[in-house]
N, C-alpha and C. Protein backbone atom coordinates (compact mmCIF):
# COMPACT_ATOMS: atom_id res chain seq x y z
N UNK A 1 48.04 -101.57 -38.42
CA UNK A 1 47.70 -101.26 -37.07
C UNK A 1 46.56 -100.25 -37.09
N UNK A 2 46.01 -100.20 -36.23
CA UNK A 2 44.63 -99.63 -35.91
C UNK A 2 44.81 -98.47 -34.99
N UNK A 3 44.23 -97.35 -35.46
CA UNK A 3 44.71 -95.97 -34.77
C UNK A 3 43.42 -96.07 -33.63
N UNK A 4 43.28 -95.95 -32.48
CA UNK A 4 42.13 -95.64 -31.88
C UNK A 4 42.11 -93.99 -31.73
N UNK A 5 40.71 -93.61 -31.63
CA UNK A 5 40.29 -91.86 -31.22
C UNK A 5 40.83 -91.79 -30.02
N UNK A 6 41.51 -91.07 -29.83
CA UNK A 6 41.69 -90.93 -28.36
C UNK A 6 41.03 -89.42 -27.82
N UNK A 7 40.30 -88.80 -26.68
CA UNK A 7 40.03 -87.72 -26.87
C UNK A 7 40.54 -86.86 -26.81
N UNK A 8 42.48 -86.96 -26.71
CA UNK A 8 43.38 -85.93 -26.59
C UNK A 8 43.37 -85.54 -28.21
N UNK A 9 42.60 -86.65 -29.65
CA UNK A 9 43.68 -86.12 -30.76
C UNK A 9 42.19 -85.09 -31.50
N UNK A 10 43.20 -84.74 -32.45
CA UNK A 10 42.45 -83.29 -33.05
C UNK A 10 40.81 -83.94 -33.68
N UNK A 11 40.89 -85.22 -34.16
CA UNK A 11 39.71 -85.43 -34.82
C UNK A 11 38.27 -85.82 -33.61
N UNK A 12 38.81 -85.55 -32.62
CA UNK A 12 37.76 -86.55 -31.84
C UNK A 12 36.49 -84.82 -31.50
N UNK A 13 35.30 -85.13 -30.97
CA UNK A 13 34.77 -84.48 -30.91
C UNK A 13 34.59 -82.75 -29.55
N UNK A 14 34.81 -83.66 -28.40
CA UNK A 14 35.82 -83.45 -27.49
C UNK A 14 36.01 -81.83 -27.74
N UNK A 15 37.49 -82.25 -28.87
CA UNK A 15 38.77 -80.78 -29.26
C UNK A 15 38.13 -80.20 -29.45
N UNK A 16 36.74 -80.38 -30.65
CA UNK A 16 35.65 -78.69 -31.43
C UNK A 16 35.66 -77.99 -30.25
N UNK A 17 34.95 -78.51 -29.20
CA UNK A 17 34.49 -77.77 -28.41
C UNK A 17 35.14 -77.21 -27.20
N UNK A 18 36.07 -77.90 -27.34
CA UNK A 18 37.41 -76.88 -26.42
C UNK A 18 38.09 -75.54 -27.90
N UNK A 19 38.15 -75.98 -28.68
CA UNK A 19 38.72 -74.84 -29.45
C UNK A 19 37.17 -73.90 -29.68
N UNK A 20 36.63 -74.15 -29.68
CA UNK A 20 35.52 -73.33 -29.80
C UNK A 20 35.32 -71.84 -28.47
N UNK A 21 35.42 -73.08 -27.38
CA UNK A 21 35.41 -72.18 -26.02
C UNK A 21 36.29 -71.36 -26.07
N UNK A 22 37.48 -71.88 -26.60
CA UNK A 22 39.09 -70.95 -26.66
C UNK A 22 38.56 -69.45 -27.67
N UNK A 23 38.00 -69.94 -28.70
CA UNK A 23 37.82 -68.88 -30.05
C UNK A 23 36.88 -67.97 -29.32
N UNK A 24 35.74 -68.62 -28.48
CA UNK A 24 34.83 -67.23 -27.95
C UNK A 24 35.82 -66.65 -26.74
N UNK A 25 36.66 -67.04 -25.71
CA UNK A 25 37.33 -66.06 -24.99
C UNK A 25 37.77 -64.99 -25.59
N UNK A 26 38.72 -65.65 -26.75
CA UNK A 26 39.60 -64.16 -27.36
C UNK A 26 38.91 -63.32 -27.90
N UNK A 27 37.59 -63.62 -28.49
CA UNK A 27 36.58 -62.76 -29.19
C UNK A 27 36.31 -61.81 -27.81
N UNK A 28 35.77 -62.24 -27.04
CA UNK A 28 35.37 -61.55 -25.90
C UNK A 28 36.20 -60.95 -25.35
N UNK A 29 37.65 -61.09 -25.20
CA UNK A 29 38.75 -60.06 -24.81
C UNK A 29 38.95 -59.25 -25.79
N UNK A 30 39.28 -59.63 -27.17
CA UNK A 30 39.22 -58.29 -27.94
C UNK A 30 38.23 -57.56 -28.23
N UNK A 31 36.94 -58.11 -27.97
CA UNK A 31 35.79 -56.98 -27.90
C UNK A 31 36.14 -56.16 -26.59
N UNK A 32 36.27 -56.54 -25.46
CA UNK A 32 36.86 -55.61 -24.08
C UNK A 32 37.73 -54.65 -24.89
N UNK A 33 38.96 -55.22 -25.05
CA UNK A 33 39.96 -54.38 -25.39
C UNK A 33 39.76 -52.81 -26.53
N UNK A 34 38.73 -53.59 -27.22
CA UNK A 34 38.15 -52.43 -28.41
C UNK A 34 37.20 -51.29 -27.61
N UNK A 35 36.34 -52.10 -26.51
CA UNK A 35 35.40 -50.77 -26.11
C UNK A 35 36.31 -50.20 -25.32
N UNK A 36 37.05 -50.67 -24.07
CA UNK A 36 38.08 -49.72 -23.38
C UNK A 36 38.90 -48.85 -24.36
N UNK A 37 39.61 -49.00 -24.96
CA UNK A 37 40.47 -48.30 -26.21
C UNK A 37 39.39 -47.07 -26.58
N UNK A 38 38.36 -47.57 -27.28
CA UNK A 38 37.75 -46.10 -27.74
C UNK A 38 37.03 -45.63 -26.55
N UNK A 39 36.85 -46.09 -25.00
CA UNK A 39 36.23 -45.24 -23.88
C UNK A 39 37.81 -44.49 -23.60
N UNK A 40 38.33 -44.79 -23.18
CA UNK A 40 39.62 -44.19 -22.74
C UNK A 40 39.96 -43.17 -23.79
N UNK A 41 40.21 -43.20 -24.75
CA UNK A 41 40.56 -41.98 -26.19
C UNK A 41 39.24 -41.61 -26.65
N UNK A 42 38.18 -41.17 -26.15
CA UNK A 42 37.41 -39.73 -25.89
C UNK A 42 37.78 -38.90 -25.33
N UNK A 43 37.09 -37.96 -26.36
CA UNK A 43 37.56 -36.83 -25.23
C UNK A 43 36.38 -36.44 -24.48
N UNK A 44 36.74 -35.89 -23.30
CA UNK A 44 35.76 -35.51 -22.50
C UNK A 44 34.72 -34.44 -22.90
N UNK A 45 33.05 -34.99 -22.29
CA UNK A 45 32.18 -33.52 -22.92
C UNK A 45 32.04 -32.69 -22.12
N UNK A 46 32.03 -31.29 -22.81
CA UNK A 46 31.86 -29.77 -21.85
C UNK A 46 31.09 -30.18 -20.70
N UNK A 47 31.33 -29.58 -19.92
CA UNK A 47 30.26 -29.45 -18.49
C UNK A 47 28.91 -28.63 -19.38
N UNK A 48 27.91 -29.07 -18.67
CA UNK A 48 26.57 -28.70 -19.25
C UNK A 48 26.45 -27.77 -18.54
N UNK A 49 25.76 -26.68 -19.25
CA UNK A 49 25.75 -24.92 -18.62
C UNK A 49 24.17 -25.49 -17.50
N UNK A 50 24.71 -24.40 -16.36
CA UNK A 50 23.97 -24.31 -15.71
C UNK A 50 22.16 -23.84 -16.28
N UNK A 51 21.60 -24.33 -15.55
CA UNK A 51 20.17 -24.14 -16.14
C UNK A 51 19.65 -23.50 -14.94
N UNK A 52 18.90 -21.67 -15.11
CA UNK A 52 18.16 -21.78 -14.23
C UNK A 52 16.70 -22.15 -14.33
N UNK A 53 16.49 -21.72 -13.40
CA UNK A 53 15.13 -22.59 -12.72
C UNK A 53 14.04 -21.57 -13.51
N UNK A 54 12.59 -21.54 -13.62
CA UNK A 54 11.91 -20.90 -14.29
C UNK A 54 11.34 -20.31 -13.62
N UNK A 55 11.36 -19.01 -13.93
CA UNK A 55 10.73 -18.03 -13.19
C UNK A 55 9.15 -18.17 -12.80
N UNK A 56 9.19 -17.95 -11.55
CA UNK A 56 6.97 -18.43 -10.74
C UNK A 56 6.73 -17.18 -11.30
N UNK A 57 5.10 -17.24 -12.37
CA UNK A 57 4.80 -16.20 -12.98
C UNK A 57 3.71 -15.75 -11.72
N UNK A 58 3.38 -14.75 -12.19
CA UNK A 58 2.63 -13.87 -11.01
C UNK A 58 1.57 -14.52 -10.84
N UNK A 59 0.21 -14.09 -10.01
CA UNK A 59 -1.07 -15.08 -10.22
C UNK A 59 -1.71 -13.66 -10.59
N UNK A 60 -3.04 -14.73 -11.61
CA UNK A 60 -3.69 -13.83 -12.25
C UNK A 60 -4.87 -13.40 -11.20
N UNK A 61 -5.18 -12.58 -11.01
CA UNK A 61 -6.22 -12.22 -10.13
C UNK A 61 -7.54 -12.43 -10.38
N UNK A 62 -7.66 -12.19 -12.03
CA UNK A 62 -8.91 -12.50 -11.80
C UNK A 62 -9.61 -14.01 -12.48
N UNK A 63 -8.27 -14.85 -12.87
CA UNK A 63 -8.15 -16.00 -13.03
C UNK A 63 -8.48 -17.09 -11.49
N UNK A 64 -8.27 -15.96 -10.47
CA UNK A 64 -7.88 -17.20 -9.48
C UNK A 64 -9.70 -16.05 -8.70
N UNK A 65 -10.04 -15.41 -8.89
CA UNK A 65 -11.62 -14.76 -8.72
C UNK A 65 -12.15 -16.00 -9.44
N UNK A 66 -12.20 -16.36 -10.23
CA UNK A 66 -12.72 -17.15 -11.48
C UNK A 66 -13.13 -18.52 -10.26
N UNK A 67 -11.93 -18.79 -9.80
CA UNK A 67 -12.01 -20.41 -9.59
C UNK A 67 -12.42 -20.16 -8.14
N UNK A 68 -12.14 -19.49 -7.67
CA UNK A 68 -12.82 -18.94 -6.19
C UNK A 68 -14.60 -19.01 -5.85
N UNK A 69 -15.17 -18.43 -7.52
CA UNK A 69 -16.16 -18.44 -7.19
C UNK A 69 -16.87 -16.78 -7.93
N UNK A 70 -15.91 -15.91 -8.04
CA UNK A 70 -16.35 -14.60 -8.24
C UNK A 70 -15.85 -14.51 -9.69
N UNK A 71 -17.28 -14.07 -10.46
CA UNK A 71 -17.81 -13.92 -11.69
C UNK A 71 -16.99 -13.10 -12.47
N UNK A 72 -16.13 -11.93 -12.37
CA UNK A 72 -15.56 -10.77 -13.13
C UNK A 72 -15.44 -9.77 -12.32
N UNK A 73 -14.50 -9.22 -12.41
CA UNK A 73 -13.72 -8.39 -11.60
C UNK A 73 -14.90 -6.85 -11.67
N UNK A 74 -15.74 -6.32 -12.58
CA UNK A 74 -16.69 -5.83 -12.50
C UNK A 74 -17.81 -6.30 -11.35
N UNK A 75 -18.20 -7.35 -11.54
CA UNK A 75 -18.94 -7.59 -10.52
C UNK A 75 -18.47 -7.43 -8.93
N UNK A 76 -17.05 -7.93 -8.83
CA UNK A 76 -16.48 -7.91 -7.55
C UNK A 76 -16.54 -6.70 -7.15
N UNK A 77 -16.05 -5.27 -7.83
CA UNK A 77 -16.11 -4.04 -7.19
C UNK A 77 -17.75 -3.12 -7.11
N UNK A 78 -18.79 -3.81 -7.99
CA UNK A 78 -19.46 -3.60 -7.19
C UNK A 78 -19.97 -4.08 -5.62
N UNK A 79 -19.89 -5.41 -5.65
CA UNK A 79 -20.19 -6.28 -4.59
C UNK A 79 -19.22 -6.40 -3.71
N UNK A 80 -18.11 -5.89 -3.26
CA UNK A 80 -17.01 -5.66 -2.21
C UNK A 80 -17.04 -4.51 -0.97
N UNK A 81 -18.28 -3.47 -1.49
CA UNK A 81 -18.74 -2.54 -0.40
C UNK A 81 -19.24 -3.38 0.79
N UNK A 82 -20.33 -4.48 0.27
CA UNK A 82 -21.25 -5.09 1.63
C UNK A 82 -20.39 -6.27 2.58
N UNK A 83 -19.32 -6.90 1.83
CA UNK A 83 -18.59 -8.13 2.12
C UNK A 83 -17.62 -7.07 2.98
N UNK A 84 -16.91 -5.94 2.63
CA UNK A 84 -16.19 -5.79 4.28
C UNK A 84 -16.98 -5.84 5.81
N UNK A 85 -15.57 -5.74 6.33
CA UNK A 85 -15.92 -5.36 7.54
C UNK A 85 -16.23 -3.80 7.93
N UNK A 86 -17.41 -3.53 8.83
CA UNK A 86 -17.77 -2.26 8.79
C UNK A 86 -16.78 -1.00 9.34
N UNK A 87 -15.97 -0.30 8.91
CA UNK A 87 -15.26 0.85 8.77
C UNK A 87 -14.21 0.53 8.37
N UNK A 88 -13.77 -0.75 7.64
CA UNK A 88 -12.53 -0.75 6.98
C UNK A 88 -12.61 -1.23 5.64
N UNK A 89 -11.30 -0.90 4.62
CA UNK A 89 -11.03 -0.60 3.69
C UNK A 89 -10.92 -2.00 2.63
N UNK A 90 -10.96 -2.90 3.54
CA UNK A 90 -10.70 -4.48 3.38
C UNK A 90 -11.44 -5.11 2.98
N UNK A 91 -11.89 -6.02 1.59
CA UNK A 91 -12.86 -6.80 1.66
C UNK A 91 -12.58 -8.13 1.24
N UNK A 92 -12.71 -9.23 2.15
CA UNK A 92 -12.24 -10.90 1.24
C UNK A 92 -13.10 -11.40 0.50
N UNK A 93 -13.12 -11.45 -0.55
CA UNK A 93 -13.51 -12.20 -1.68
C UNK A 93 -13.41 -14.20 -1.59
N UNK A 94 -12.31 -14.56 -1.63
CA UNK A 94 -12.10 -15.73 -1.32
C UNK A 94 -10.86 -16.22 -0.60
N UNK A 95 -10.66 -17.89 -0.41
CA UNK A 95 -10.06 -17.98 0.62
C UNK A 95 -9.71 -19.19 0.37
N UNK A 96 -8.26 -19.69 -0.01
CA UNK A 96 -7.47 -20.84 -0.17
C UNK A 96 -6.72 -21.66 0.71
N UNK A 97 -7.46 -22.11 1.98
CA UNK A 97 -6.62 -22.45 3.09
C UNK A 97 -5.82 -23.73 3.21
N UNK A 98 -4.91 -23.94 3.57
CA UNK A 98 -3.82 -25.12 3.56
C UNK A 98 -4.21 -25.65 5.16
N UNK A 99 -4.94 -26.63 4.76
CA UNK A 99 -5.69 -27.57 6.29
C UNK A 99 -4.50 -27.95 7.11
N UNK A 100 -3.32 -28.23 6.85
CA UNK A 100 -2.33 -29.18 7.76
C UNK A 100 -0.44 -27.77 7.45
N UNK A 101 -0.65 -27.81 6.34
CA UNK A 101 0.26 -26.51 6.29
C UNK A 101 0.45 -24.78 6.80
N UNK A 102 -0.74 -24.64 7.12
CA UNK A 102 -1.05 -23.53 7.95
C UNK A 102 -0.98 -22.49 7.11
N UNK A 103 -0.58 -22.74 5.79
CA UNK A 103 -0.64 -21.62 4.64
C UNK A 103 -1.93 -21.51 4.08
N UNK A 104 -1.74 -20.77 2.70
CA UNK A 104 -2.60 -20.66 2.39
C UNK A 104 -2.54 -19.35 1.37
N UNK A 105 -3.47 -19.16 0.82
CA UNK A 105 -3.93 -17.57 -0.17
C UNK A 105 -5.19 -17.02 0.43
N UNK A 106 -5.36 -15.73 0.46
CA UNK A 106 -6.66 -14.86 0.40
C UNK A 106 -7.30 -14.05 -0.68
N UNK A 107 -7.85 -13.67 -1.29
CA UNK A 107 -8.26 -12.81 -2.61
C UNK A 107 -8.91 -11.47 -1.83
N UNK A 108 -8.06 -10.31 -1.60
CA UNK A 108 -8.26 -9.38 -0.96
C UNK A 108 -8.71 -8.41 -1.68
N UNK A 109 -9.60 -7.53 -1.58
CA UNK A 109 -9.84 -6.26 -2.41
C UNK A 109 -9.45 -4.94 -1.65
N UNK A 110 -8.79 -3.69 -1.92
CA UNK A 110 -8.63 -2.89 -0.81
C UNK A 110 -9.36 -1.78 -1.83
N UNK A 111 -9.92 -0.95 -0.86
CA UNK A 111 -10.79 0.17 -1.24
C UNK A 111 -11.87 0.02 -2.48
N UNK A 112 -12.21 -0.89 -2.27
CA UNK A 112 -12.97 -1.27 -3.74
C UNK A 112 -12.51 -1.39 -5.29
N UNK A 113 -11.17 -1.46 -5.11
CA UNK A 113 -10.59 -2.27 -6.11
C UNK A 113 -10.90 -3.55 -6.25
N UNK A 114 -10.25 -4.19 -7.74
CA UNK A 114 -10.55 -5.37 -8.15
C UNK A 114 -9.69 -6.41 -7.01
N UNK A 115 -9.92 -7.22 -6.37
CA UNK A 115 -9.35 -7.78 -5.92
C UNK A 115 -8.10 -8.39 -6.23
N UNK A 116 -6.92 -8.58 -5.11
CA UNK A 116 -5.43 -9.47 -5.32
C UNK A 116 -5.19 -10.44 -4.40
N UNK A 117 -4.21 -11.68 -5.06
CA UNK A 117 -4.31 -12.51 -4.39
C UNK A 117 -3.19 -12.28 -3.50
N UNK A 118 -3.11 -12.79 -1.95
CA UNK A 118 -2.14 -12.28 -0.98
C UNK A 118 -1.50 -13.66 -0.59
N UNK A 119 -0.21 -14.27 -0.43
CA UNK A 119 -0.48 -15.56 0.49
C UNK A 119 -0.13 -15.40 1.49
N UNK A 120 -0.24 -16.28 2.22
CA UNK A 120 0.18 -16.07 4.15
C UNK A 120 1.69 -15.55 4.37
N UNK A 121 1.90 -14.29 4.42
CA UNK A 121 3.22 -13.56 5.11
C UNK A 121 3.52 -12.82 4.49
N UNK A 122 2.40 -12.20 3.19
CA UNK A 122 2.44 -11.36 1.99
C UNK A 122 1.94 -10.01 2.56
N UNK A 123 3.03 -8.89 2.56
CA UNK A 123 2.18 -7.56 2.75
C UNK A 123 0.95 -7.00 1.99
N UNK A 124 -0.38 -6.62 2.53
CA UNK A 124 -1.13 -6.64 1.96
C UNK A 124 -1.20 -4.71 1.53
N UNK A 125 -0.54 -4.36 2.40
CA UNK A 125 -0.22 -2.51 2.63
C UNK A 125 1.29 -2.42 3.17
N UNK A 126 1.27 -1.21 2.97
CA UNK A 126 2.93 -1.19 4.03
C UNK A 126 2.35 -1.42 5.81
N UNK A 127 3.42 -2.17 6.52
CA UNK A 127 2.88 -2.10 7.59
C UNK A 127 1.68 -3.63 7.89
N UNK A 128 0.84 -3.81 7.24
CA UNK A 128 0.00 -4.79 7.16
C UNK A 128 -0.03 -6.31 6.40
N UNK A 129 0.47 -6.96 7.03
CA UNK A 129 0.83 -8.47 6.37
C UNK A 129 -0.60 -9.43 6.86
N UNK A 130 -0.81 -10.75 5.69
CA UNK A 130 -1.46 -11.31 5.81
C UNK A 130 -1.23 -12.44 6.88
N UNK A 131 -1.96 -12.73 7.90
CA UNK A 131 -0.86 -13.44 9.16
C UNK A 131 -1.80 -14.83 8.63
N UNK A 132 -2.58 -14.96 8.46
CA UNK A 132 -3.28 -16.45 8.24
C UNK A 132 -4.75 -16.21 7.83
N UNK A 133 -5.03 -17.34 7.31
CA UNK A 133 -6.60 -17.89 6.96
C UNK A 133 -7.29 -18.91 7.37
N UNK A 134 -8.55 -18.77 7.61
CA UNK A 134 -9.03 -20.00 7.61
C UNK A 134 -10.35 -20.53 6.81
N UNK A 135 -10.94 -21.20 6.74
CA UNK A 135 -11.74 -22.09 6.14
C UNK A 135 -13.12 -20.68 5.35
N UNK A 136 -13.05 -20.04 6.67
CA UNK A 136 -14.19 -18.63 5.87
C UNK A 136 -13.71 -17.07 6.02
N UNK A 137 -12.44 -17.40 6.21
CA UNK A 137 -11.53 -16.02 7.44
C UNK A 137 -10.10 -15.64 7.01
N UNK A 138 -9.84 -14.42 7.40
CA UNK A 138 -8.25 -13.96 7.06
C UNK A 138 -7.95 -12.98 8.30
N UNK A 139 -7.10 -13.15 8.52
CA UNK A 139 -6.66 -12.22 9.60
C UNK A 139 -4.88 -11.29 8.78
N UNK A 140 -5.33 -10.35 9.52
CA UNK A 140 -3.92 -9.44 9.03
C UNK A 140 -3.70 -8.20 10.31
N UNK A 141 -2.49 -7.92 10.52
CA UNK A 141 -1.41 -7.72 11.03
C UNK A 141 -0.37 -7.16 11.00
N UNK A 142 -0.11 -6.76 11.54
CA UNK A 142 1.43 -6.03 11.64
C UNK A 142 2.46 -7.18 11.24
N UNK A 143 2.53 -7.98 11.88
CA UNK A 143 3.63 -9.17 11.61
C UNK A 143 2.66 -10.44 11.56
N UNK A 144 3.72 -11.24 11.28
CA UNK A 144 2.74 -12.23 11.41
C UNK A 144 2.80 -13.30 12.36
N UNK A 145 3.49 -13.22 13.78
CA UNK A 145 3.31 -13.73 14.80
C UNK A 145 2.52 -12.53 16.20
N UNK A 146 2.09 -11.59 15.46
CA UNK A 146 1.59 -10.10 16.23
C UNK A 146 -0.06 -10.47 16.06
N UNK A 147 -0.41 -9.83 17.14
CA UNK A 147 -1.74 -9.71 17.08
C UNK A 147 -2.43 -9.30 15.79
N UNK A 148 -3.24 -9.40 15.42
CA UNK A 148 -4.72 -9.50 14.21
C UNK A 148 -5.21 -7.85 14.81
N UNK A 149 -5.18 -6.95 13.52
CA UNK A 149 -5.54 -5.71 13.19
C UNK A 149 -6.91 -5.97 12.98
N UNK A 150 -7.06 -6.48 11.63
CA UNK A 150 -8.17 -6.63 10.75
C UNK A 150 -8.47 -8.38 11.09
N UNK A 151 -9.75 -8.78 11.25
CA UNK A 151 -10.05 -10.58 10.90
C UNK A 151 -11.19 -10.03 9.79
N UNK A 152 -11.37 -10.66 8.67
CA UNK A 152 -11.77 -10.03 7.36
C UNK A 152 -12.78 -11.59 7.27
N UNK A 153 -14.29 -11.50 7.25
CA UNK A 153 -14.82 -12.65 7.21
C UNK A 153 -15.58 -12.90 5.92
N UNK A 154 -16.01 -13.95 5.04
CA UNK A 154 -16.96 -14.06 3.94
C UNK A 154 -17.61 -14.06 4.24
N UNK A 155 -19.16 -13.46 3.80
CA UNK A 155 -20.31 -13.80 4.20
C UNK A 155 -21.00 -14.90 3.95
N UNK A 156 -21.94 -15.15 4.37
CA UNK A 156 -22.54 -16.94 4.49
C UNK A 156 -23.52 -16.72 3.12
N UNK A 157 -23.17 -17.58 1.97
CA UNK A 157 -23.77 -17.81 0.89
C UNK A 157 -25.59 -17.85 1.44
N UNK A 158 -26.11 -17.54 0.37
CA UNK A 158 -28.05 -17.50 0.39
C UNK A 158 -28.26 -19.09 0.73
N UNK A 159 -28.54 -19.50 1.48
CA UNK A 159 -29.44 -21.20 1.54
C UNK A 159 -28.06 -21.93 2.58
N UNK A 160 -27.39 -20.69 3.56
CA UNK A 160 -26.63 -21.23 4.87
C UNK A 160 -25.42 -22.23 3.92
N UNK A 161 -24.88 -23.14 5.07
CA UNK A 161 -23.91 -23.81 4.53
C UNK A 161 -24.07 -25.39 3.88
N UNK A 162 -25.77 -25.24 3.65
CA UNK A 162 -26.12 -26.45 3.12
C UNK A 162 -25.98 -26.33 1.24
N UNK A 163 -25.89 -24.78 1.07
CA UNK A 163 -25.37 -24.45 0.00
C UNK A 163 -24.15 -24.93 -1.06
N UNK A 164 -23.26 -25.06 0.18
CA UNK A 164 -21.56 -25.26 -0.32
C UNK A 164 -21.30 -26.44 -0.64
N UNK A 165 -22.25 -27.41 -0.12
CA UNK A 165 -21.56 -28.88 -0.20
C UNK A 165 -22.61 -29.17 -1.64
């Protein structure tokens, strides 16, 4: 008698590939089972220490003279007598204005010192805060929603403002 293949019996081609499919499930559950097992039996790591933040170093004054435009802090205290305003102690050097932020920096010199940089709401004296700047200008103040003590102006470079651009 004559056996026919049937595709229920073990030799037919069929079975490989159902036992095959079978052999990759269990592979794939005991790979699950192995990574859960060693995630679960860790132990947990320390909380990571707080980190602070890095301290804002000061600004250099005559680093930020430099990029302003003014040559060395020698030169500035000679040349800071004619740039005030006439009977005060004040002279602006330069002027970092924030177009849409309303902030900003000034490079202030007081009494013919080397100039410092001030930013908008920075006491420039006791009593005298920097209230704002603008494009060639600084104003300062008692507060800084108070009226303007001092408006502290640059003078207009040699060859007008066809100079600047």
């Amino acid at each position: 008698m004559a056996t026919a293949l049937l595709p229920s019996s073990p030799q037919s081609g069929a079975s490989w590939g159902l036992r095959l499919a079978t052999f990759a499930l269990w592979v794939l559950a005991g790979a699950s089972l192995v990574y859960w097992g060693l995630r679960l039996t860790q132990r947990p790591l320390p909380p990571a220490a707080a980190v602070a933040p890095p301290a804002v170093p000061a600004p250099d004054a005559q680093a930020l003279g430099v990029l302003l435009g003014v040559p060395s802090a020698v030169a500035v205290t000679s040349a800071a007598a004619p740039e005030a305003v006439p009977g005060s102690r004040f002279a602006l050097v330069g002027v970092v204005a924030g177009r849409h932020s309303g902030g900003g920096a000034a490079l202030i010199a007081v009494d013919g010192k080397p100039p410092k940089p001030y930013r908008v709401g920075m006491q420039v004296e006791p009593g005298l805060v920097l209230q704002s700047v603008g494009a060639r200008e600084a104003r300062l103040g008692a507060a800084l929603g108070g009226a303007s003590a001092h408006v502290l102006s640059m003078p207009v470079p040699p060859g007008g403002m066809a100079a600047q651009r």
